[in-house]
N, C-alpha and C. Protein backbone atom coordinates (compact mmCIF):
# COMPACT_ATOMS: atom_id res chain seq x y z
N UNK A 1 8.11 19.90 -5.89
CA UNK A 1 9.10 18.85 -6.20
C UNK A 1 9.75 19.14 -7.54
N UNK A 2 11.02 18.56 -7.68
CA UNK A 2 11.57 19.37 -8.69
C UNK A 2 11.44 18.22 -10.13
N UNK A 3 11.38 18.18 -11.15
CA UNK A 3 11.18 16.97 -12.11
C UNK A 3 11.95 15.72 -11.71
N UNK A 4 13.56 15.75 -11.28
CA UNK A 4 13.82 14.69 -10.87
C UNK A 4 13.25 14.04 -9.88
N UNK A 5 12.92 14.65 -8.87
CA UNK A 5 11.75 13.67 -7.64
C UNK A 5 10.72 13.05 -7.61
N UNK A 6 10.32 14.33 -8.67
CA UNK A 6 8.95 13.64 -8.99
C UNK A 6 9.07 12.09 -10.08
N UNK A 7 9.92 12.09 -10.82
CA UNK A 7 10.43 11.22 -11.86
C UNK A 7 10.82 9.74 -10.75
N UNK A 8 11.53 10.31 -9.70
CA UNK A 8 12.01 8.80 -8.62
C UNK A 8 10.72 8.91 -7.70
N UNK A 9 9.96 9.40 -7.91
CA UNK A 9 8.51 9.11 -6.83
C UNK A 9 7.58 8.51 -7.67
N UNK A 10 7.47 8.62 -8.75
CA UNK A 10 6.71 7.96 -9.83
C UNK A 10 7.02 6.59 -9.96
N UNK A 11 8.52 6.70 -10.47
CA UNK A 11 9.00 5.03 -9.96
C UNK A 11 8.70 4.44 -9.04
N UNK A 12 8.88 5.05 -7.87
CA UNK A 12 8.98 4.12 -6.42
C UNK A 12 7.03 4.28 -6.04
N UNK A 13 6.33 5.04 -6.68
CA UNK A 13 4.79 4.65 -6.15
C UNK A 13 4.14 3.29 -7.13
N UNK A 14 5.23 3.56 -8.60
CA UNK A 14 4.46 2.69 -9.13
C UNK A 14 4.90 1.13 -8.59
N UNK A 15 6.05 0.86 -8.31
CA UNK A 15 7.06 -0.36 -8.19
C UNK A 15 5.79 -0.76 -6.97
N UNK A 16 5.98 0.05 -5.52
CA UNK A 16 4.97 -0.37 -4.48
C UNK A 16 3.41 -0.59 -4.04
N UNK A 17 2.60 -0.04 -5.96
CA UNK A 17 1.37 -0.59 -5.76
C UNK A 17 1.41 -1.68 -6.94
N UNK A 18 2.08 -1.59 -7.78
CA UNK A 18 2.21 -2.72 -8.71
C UNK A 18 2.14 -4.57 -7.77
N UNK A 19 3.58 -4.45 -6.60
CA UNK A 19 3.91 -5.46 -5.92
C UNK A 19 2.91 -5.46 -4.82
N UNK A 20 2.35 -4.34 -4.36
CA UNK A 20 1.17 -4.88 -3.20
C UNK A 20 0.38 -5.88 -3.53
N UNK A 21 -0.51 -5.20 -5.13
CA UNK A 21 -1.72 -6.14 -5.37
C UNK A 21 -0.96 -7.35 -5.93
N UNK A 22 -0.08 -7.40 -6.58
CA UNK A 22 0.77 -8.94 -7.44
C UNK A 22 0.80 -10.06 -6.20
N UNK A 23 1.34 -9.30 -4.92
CA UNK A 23 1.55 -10.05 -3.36
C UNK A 23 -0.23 -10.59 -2.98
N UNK A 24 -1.21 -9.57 -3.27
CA UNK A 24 -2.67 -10.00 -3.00
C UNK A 24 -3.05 -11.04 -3.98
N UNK A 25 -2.49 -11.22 -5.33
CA UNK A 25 -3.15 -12.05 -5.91
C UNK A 25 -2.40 -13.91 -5.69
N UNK A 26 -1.32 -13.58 -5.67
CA UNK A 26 -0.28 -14.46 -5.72
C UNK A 26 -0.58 -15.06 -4.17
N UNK A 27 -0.60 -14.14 -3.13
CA UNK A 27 -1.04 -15.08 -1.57
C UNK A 27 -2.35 -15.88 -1.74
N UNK A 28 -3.50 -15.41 -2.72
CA UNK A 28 -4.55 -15.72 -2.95
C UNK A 28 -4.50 -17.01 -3.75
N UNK A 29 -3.47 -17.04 -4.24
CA UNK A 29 -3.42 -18.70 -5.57
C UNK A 29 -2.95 -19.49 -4.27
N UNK A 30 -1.86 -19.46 -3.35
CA UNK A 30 -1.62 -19.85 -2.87
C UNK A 30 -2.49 -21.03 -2.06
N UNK A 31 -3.56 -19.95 -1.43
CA UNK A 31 -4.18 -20.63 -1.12
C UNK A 31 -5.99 -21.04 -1.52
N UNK A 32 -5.45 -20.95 -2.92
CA UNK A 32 -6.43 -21.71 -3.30
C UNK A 32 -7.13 -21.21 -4.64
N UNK A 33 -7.21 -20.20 -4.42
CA UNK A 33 -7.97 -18.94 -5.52
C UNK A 33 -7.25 -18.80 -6.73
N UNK A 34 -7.79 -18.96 -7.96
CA UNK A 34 -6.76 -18.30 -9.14
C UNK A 34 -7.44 -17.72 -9.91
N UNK A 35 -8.19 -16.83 -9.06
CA UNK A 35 -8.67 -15.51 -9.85
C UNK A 35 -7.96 -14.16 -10.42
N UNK A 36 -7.40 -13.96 -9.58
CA UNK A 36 -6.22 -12.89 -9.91
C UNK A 36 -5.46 -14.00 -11.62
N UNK A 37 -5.16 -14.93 -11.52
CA UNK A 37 -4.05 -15.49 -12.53
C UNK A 37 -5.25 -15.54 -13.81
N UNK A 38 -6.30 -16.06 -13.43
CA UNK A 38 -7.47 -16.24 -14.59
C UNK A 38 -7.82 -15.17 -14.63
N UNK A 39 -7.87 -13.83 -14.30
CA UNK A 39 -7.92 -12.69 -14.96
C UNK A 39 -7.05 -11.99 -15.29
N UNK A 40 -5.94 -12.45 -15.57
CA UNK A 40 -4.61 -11.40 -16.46
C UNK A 40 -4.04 -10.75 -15.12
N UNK A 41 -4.23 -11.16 -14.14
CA UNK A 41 -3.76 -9.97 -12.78
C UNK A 41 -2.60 -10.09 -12.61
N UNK A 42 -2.16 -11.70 -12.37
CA UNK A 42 -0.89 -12.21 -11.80
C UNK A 42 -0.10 -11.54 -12.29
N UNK A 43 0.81 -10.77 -12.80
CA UNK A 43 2.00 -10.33 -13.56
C UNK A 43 2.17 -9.34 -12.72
N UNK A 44 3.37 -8.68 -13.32
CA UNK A 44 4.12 -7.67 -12.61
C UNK A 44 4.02 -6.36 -13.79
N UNK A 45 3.38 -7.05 -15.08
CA UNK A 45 3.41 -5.60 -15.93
C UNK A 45 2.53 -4.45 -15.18
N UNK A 46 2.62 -3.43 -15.21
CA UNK A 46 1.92 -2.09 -14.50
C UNK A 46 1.13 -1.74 -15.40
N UNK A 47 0.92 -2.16 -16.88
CA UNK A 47 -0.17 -2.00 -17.19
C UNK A 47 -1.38 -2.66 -16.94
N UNK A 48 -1.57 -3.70 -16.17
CA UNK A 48 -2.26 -4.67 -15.99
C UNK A 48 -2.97 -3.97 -14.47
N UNK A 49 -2.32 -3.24 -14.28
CA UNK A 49 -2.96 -2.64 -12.69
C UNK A 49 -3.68 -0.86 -12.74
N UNK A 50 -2.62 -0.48 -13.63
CA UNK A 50 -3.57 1.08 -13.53
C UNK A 50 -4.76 1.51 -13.20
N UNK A 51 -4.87 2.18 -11.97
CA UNK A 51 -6.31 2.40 -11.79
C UNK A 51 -6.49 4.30 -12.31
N UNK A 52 -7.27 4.24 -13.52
CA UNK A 52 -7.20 5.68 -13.60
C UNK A 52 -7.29 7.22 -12.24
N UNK A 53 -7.72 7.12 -11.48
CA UNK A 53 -8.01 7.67 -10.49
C UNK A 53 -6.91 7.60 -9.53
N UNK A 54 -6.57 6.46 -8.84
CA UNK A 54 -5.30 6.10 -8.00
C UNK A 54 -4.00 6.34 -8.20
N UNK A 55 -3.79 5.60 -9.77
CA UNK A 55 -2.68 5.71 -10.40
C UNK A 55 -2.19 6.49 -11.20
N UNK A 56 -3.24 7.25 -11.60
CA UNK A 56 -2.60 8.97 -12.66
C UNK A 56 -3.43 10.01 -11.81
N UNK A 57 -5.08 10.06 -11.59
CA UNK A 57 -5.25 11.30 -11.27
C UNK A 57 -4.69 12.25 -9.78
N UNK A 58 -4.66 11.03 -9.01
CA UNK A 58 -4.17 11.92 -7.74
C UNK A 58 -2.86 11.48 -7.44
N UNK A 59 -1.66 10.91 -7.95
CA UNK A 59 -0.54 11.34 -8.17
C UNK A 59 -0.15 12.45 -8.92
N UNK A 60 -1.13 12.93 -10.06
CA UNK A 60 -1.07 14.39 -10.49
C UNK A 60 -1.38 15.44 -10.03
N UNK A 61 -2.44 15.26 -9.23
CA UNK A 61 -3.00 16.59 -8.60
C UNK A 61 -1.86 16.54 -7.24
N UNK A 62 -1.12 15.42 -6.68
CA UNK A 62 -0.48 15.55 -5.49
C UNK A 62 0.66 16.44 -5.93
N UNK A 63 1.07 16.23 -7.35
CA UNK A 63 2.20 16.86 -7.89
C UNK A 63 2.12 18.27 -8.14
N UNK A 64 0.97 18.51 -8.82
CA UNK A 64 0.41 19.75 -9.15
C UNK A 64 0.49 20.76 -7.73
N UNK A 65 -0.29 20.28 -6.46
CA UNK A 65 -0.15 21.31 -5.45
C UNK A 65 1.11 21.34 -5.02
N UNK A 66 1.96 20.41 -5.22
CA UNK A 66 2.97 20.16 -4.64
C UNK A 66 3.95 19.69 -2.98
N UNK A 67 2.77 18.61 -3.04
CA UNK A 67 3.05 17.42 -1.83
C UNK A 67 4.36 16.72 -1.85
N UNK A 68 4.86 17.11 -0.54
CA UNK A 68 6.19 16.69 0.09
C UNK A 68 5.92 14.99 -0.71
N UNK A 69 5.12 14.41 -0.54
CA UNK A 69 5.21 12.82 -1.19
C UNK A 69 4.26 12.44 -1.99
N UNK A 70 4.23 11.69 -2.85
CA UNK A 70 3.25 10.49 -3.45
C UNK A 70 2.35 9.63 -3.08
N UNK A 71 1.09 9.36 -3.52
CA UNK A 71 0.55 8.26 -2.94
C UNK A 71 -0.35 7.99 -3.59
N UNK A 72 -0.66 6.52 -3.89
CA UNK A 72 -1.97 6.28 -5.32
C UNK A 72 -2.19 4.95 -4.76
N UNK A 73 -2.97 4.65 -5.56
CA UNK A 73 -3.17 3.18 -5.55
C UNK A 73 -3.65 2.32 -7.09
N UNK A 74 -3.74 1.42 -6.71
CA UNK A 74 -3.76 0.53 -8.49
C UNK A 74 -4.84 -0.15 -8.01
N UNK A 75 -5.82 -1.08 -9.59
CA UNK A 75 -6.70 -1.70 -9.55
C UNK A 75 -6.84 -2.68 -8.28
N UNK A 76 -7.57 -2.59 -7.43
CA UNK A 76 -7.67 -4.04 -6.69
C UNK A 76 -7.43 -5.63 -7.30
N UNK A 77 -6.72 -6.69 -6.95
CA UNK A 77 -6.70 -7.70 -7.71
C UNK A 77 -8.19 -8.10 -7.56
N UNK A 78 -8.16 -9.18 -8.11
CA UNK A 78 -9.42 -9.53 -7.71
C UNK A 78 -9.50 -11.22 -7.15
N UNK A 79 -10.14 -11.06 -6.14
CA UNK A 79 -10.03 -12.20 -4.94
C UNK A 79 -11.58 -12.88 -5.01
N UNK A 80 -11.57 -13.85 -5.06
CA UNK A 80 -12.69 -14.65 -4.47
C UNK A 80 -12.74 -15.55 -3.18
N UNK A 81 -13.14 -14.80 -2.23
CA UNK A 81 -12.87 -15.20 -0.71
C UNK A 81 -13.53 -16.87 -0.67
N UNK A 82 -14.65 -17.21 -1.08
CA UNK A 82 -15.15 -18.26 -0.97
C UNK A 82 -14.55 -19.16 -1.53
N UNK A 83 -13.64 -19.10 -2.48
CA UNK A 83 -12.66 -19.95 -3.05
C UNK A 83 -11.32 -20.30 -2.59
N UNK A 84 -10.90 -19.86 -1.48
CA UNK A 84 -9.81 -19.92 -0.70
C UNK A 84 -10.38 -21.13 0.26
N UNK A 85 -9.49 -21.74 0.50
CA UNK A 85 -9.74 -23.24 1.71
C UNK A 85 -10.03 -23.17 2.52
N UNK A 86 -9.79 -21.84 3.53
CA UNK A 86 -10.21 -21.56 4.33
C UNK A 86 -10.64 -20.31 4.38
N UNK A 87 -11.98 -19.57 3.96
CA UNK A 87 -12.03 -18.07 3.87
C UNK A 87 -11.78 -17.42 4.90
N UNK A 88 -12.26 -17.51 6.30
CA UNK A 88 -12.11 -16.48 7.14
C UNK A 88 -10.78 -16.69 7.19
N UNK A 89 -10.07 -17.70 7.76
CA UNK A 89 -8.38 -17.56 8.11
C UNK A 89 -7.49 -17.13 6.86
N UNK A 90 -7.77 -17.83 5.58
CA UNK A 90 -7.02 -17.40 4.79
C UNK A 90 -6.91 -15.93 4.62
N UNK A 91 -8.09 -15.39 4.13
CA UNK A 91 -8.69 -13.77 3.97
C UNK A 91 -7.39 -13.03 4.97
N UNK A 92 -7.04 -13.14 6.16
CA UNK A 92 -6.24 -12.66 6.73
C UNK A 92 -5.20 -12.59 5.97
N UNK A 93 -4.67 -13.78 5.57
CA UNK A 93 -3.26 -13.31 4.80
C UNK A 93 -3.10 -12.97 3.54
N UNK A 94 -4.09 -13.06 3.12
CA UNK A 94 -4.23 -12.07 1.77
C UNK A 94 -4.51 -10.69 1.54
N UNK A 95 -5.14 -10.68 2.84
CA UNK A 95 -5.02 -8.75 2.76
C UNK A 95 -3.66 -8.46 3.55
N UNK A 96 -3.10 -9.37 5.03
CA UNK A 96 -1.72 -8.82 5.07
C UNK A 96 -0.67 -9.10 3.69
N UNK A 97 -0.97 -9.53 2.84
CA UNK A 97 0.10 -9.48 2.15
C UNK A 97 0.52 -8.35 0.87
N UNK A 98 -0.56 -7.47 1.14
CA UNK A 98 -0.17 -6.58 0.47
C UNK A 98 0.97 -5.20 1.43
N UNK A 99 0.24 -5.15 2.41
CA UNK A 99 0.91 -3.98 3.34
C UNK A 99 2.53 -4.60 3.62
N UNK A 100 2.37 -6.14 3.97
CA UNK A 100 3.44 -6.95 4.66
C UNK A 100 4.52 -6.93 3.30
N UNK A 101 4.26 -6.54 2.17
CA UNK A 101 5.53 -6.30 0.74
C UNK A 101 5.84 -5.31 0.60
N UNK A 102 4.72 -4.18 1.24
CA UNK A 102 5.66 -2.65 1.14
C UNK A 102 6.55 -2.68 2.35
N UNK A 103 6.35 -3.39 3.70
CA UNK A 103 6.97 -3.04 4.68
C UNK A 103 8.25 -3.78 4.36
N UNK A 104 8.01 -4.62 3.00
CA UNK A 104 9.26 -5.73 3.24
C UNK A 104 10.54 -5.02 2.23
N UNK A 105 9.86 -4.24 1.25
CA UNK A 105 10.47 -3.09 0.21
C UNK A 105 10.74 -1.89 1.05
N UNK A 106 10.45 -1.75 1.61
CA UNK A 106 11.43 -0.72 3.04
C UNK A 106 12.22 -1.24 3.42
N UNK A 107 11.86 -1.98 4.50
CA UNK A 107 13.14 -2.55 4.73
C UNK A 107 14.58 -2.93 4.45
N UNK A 108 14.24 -3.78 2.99
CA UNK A 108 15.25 -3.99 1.91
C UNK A 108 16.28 -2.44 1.47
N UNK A 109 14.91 -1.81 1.24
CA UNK A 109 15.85 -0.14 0.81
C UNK A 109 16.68 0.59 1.73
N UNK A 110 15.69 0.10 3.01
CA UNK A 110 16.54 0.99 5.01
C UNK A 110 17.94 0.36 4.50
N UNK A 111 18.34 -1.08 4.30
CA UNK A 111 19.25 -1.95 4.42
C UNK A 111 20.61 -1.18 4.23
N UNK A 112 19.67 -1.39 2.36
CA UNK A 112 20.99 -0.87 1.57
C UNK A 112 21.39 0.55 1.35
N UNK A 113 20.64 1.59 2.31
CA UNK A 113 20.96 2.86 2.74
C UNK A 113 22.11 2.75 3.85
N UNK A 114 21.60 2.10 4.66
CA UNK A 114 22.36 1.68 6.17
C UNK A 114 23.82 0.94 6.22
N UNK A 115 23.98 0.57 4.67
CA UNK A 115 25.23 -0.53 4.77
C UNK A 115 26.43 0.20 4.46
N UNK A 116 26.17 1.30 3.72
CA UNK A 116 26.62 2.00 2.79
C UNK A 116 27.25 2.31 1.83
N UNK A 117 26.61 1.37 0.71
CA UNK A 117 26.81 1.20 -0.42
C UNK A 117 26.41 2.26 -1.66
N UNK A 118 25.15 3.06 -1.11
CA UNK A 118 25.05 4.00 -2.03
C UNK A 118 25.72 5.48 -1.79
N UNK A 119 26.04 6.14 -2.71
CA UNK A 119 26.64 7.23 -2.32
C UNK A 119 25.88 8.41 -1.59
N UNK A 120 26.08 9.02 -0.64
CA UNK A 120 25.18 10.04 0.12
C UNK A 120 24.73 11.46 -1.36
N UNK A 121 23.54 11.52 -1.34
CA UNK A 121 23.28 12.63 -2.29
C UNK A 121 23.11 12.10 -4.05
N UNK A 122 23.26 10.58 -4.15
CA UNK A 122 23.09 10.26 -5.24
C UNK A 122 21.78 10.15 -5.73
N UNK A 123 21.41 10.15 -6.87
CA UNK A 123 20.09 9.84 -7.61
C UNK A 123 19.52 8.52 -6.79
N UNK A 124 20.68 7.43 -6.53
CA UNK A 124 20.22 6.10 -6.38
C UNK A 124 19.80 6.19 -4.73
N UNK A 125 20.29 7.29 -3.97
CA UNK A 125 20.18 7.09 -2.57
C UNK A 125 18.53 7.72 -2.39
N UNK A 126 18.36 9.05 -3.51
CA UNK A 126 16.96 9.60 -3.52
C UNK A 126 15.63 8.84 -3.56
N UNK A 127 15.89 7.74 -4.81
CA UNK A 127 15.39 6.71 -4.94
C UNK A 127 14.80 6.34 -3.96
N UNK A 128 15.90 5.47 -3.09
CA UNK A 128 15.89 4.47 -1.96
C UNK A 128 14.81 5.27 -1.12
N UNK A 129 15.22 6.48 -0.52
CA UNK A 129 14.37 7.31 0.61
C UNK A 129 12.75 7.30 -0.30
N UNK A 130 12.79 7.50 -1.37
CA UNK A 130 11.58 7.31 -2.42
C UNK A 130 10.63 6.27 -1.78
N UNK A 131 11.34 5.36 -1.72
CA UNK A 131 10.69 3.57 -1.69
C UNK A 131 10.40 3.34 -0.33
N UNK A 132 11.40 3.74 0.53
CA UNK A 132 11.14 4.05 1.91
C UNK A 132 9.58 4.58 2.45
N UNK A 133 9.69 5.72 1.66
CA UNK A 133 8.27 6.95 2.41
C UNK A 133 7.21 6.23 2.12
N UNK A 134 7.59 5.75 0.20
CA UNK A 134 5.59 5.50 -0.25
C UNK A 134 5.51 4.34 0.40
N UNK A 135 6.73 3.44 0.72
CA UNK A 135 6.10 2.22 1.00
C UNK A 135 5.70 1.83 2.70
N UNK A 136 5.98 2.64 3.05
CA UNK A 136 5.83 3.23 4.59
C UNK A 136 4.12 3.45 5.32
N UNK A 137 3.87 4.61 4.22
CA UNK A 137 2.91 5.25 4.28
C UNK A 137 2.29 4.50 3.22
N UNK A 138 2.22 3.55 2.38
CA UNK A 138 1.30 2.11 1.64
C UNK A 138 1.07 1.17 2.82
N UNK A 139 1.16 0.95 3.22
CA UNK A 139 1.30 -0.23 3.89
C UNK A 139 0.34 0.24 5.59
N UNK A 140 0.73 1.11 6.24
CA UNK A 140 0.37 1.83 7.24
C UNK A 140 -1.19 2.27 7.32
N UNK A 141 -1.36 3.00 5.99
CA UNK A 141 -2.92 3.45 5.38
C UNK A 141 -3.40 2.51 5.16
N UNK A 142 -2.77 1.21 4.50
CA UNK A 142 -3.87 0.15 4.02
C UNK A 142 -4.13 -0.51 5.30
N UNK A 143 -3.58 -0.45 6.25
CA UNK A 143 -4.08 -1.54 7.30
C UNK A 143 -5.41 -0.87 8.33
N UNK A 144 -5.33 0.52 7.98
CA UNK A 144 -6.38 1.03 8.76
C UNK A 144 -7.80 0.27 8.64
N UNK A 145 -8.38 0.00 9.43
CA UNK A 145 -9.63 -1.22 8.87
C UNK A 145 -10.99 -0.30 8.93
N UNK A 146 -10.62 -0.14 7.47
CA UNK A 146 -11.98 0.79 7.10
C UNK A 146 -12.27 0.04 5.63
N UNK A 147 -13.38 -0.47 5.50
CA UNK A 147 -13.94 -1.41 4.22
C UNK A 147 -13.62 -0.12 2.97
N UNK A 148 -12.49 -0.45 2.10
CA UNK A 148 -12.34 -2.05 1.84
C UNK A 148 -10.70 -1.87 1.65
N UNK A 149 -10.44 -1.22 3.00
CA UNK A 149 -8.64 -1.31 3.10
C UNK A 149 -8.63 -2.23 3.81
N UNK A 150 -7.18 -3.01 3.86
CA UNK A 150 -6.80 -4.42 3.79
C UNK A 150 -7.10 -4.69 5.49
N UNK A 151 -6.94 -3.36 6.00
CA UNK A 151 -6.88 -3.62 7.48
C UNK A 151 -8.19 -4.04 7.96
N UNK A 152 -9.97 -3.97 7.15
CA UNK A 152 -10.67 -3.97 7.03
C UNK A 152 -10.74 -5.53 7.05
N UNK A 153 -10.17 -6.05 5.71
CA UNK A 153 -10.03 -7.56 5.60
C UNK A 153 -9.78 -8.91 6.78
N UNK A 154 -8.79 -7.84 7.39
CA UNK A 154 -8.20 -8.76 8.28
C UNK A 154 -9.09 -8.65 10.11
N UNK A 155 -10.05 -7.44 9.71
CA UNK A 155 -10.54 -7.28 11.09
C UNK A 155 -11.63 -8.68 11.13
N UNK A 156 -11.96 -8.74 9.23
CA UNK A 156 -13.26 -9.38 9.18
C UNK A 156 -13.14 -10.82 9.23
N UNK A 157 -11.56 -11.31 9.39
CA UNK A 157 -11.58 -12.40 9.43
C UNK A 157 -11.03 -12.98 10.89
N UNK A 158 -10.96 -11.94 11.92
CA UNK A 158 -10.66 -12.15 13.06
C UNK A 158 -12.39 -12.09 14.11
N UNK A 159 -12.69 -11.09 13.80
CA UNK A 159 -14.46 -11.03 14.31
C UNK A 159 -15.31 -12.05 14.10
N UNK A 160 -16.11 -12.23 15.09
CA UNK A 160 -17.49 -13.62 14.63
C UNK A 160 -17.80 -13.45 13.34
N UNK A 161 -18.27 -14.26 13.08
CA UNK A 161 -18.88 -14.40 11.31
C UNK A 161 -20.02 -13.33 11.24
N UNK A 162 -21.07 -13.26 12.00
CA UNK A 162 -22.10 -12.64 12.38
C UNK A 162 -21.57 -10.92 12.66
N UNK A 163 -20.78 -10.71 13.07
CA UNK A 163 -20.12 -9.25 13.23
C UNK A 163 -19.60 -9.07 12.02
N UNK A 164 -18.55 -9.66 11.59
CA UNK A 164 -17.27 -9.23 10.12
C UNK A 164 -18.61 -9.25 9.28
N UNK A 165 -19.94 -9.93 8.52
CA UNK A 165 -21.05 -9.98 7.88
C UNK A 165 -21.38 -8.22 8.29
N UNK A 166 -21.98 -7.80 9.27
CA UNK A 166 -22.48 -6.85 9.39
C UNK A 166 -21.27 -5.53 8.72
N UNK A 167 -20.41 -5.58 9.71
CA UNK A 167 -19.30 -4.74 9.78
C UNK A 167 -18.80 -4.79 7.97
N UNK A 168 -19.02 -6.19 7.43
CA UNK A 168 -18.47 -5.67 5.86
C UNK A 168 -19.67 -4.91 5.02
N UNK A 169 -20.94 -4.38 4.97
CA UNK A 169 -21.72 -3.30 4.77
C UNK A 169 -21.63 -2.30 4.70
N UNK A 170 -19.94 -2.02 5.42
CA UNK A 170 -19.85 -0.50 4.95
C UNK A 170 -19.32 -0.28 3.95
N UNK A 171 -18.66 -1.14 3.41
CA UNK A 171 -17.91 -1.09 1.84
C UNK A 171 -18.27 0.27 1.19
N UNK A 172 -19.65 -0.31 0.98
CA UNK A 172 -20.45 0.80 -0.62
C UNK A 172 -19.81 2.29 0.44
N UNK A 173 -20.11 2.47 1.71
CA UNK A 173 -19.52 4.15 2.01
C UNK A 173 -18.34 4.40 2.58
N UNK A 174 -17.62 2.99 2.19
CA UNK A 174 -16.13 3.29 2.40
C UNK A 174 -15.19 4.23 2.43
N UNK A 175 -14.97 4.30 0.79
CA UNK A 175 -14.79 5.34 0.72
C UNK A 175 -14.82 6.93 1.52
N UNK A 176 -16.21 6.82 1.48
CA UNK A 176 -16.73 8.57 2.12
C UNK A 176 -16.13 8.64 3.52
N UNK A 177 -16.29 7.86 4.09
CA UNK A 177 -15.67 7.69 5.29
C UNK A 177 -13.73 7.81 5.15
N UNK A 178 -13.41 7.31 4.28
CA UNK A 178 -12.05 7.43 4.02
C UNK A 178 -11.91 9.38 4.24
N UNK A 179 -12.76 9.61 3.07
CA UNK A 179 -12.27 11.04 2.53
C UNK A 179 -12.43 12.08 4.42
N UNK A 180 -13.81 11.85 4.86
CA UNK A 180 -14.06 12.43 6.02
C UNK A 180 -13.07 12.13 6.75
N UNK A 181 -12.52 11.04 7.00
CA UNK A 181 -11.08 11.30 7.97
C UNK A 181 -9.99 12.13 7.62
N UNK A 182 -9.84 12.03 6.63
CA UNK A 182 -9.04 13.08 5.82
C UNK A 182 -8.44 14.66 6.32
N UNK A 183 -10.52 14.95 5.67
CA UNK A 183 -10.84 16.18 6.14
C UNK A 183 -10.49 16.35 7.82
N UNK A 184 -10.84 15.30 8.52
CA UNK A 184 -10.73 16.03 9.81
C UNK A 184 -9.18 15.65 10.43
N UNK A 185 -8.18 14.98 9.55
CA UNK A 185 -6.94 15.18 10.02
C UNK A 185 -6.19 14.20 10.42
N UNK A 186 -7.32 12.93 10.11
CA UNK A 186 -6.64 11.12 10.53
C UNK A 186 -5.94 11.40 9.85
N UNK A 187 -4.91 11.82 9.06
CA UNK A 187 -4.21 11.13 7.97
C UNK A 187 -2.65 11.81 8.86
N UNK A 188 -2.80 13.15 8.74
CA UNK A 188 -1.45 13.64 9.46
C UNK A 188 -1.63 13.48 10.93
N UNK A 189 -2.75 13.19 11.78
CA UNK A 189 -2.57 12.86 13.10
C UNK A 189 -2.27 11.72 13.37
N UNK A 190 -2.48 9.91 12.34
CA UNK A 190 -2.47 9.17 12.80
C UNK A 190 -1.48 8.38 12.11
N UNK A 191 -1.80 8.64 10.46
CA UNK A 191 -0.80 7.61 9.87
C UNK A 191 0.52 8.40 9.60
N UNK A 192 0.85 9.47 9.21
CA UNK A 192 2.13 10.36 9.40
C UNK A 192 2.87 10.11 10.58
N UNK A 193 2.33 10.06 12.03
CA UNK A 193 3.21 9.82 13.21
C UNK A 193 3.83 8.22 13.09
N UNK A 194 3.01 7.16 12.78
CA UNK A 194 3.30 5.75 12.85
C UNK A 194 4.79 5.91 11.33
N UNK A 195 3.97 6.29 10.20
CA UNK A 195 5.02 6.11 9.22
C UNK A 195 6.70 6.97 9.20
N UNK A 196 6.66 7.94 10.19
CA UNK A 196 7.77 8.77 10.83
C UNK A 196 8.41 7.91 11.90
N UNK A 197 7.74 7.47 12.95
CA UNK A 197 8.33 6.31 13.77
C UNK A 197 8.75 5.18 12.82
N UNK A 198 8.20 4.41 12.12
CA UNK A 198 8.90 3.43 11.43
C UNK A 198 9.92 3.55 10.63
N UNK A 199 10.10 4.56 10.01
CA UNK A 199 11.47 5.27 9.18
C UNK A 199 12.27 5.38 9.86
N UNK A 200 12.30 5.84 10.93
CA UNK A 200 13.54 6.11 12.10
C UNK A 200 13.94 5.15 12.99
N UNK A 201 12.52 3.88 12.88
CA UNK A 201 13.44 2.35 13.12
C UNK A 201 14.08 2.23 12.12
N UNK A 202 13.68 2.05 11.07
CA UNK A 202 14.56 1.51 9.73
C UNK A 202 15.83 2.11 9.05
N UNK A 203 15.51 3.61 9.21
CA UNK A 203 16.93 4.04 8.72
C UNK A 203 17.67 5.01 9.80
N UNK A 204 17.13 4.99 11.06
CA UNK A 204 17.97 5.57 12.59
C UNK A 204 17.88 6.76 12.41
N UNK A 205 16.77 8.24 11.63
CA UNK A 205 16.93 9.29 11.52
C UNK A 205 15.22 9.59 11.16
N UNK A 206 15.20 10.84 11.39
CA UNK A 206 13.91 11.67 10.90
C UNK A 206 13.50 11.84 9.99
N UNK A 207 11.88 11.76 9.67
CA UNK A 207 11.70 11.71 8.28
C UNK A 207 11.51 12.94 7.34
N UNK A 208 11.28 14.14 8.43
CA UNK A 208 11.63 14.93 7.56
C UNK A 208 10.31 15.87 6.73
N UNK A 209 9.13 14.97 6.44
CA UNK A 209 7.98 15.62 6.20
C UNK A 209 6.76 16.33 6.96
């Protein structure tokens, strides 16, 4: 990637994990919780979210090998499920509301690609396709329901109490399980095809990666 891309991919990864978790903490006051606000979360400053690992180390190393795109993530807000009015039902919309703001920051960007207001080949149109991809592929990955991605959240509040209890135990090897799909190719077999189909609803063309 050449410094300018990387410079509008930096922007557009930070803008779409900044607003995921702000959307997780803020759905969470909503209904009921003001943990995110009583711990300094609520805001939109990006210093308040940096997760060293998510947010600098493997957006660097993605840069370093030199990956067609970006992708990180920021501190988790922090939620207290038992403090929401209704935990199991609420819990649902607090983990969709992080994926449901990147899909909604696509959209917005498909728009104003599609209307054609920005100039073809401009900095501002690079941007846009920027905000498009990460927030595409944010939103897509987080819903996969593997503890403790959001899609995880929402399985656990649809399952018996007695199942989502068991099924949330995998947390602590979350992770590992993340990375092992990886390795064996979930990532370009499953979430690459969905986030390529959704780009080409949104902006009527191929994505290209």
């Amino acid at each position: 990637m050449s410094t300018r891309h990387i410079l509008l991919s930096l922007v557009a990864l930070g803008t779409a994990i900044v607003m995921h978790e702000y959307m997780h903490g803020w759905t969470a006051e909503k209904f009921g919780d003001p943990t995110a606000r009583l711990a300094g979360r609520l805001t939109l400053n990006p210093l308040a979210h940096i997760d060293p690992v998510g947010s600098v180390f493997l957006p660097l190393i993605l840069i370093f090998i030199r990956s067609p795109f970006l992708i990180g993530w920021a501190k988790p807000v922090p939620v207290n499920f038992q403090a929401l009015r209704n935990p199991k039902r609420d819990m649902i919309w607090v983990a969709l509301a992080g994926p449901l703001t990147n899909i909604v920051l696509a959209l917005i960007a498909s728009i104003l690609l599609r209307i054609g207001i920005v100039s073809p080949s401009s900095l501002l149109e690079k941007l846009l396709l920027n905000v498009i991809i990460i927030n595409l592929i944010l939103a897509v990955f987080n819903l996969v329901p593997i503890p403790p991605l959001d899609g995880s959240r929402i399985l656990m509040g649809i399952l018996p109490s007695h199942i989502a209890y068991r099924y949330s135990r995998l947390e602590p090897i979350g992770f590992f399980i993340v990375i092992f799909l990886f390795y064996l190719g979930f990532f370009s077999a499953i979430v690459l095809p969905i986030v390529s189909w959704l780009f080409n609803l949104f902006l009527g063309r191929g994505l290209g990666i």
